[in-house]
N, C-alpha and C. Protein backbone atom coordinates (compact mmCIF):
# COMPACT_ATOMS: atom_id res chain seq x y z
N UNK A 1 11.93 -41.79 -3.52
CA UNK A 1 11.24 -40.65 -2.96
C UNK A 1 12.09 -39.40 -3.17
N UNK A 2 11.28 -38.50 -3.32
CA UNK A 2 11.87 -37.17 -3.72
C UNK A 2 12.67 -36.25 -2.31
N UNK A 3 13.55 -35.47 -2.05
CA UNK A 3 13.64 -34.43 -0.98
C UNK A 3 13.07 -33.40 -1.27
N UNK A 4 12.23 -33.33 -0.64
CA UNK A 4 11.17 -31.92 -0.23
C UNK A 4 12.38 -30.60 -0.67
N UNK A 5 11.08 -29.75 -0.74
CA UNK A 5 11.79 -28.21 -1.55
C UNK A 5 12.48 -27.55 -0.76
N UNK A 6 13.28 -26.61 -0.72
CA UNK A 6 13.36 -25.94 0.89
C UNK A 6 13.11 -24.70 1.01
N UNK A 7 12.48 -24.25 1.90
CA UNK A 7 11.85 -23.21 1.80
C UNK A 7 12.30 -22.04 1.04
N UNK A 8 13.53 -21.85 0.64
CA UNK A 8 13.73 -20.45 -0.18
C UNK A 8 13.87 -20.36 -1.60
N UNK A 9 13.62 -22.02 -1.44
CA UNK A 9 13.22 -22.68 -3.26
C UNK A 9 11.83 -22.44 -3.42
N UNK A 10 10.44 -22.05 -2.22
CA UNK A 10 9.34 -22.11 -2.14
C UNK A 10 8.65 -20.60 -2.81
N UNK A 11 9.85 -20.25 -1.75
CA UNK A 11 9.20 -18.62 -1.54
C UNK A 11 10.02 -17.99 -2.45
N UNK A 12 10.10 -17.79 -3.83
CA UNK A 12 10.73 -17.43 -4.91
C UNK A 12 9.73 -17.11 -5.98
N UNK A 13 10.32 -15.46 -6.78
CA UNK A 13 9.22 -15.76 -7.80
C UNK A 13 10.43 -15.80 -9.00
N UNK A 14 10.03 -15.97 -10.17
CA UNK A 14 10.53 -16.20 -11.23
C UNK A 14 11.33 -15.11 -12.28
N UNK A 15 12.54 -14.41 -12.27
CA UNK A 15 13.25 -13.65 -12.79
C UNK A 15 13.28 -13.74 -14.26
N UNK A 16 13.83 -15.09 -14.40
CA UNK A 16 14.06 -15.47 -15.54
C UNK A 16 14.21 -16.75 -15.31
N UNK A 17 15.08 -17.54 -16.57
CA UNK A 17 15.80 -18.76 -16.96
C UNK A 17 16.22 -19.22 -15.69
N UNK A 18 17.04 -18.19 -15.24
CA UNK A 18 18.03 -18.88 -14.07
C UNK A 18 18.31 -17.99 -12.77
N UNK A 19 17.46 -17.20 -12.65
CA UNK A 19 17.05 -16.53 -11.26
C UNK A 19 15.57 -16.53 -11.01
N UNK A 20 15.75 -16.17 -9.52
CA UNK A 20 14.46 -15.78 -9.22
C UNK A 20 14.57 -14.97 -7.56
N UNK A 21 13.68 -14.69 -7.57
CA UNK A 21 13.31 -13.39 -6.54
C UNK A 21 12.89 -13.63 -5.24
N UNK A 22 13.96 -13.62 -3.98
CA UNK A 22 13.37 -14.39 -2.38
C UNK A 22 11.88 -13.46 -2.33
N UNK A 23 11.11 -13.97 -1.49
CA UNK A 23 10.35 -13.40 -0.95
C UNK A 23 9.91 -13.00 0.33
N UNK A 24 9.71 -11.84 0.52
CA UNK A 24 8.86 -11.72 2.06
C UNK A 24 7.34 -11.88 2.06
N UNK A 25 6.95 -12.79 2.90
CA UNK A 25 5.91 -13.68 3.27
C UNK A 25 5.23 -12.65 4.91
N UNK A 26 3.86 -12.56 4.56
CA UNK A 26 3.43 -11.97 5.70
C UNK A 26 1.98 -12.73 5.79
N UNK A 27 2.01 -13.19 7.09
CA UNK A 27 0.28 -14.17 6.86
C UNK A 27 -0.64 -13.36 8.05
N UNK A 28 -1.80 -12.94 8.26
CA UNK A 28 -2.96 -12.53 9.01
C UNK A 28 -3.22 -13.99 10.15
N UNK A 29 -2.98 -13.97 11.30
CA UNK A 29 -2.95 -15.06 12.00
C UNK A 29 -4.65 -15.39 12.13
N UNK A 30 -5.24 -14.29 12.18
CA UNK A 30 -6.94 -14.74 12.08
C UNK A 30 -7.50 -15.58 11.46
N UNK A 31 -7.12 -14.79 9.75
CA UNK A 31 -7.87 -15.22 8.91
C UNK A 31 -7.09 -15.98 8.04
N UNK A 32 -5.95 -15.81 7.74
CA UNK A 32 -4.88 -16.38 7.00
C UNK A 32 -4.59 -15.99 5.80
N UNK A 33 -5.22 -14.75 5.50
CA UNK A 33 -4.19 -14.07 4.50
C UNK A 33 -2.97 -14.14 4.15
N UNK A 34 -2.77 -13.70 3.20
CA UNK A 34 -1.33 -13.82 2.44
C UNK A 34 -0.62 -12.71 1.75
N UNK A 35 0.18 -12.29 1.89
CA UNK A 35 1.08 -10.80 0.85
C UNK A 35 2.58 -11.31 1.06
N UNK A 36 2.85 -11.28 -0.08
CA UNK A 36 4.33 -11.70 -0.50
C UNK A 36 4.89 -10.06 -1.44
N UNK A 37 5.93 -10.40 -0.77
CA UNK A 37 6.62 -9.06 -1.35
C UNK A 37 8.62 -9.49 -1.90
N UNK A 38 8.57 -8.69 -2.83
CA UNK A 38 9.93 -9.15 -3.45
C UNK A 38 11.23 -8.41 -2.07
N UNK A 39 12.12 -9.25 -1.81
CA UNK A 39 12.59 -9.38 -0.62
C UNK A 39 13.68 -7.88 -1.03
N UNK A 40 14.52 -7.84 -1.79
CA UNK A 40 15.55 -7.44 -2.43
C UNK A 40 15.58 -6.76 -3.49
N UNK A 41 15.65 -5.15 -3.27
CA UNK A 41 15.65 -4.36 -4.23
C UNK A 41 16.55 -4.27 -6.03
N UNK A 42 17.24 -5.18 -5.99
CA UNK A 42 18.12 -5.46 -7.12
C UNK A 42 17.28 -6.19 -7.57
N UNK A 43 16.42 -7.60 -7.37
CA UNK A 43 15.47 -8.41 -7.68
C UNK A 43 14.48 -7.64 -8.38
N UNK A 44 13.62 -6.56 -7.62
CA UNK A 44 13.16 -5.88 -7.92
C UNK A 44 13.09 -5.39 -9.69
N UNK A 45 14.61 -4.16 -9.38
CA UNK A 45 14.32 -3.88 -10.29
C UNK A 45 15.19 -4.74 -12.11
N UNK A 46 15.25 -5.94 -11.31
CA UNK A 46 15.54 -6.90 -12.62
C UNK A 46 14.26 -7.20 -12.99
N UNK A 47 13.42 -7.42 -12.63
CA UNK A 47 12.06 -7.22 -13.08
C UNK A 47 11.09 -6.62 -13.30
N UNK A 48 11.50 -5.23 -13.25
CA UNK A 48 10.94 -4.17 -13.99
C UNK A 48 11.74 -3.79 -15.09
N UNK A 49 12.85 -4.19 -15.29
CA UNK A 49 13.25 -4.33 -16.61
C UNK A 49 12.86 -5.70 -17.48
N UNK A 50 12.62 -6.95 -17.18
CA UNK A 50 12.47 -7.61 -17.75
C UNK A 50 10.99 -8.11 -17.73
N UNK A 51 10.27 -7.75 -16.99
CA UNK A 51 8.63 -7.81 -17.63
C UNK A 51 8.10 -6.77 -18.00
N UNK A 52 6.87 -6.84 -18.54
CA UNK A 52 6.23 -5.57 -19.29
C UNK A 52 5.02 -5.27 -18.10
N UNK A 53 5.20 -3.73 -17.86
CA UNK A 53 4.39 -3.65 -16.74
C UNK A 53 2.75 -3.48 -17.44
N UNK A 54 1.73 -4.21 -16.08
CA UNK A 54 0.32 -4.17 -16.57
C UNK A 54 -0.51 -3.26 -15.72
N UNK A 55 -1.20 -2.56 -16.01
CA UNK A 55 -1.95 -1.57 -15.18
C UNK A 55 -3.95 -2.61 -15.25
């Protein structure tokens, strides 16, 4: 059996190869919405250098 992820392995988005980006997690207790936001401004802007922005 596997060990489960842990949460800050969850809530991560993908930088590159070998980083990735914590996230802030905000949920709507009503309805259960979802908005994730990049936690850490250095994260940030490693990924506005390394993706191509889409409008």
């Amino acid at each position: 059996m596997t060990k489960p992820a842990a949460p800050e392995e969850i809530h991560a988005f993908p930088v590159n190869a070998s980083q990735a980006a914590a996230l802030d997690n905000y949920v709507r207790g009503r309805c259960g919405y979802v908005e994730s936001y990049i936690a850490k401004d250095k994260d940030l802007a490693a990924i506005k250098k390394k993706w191509e922005m889409v409008f």
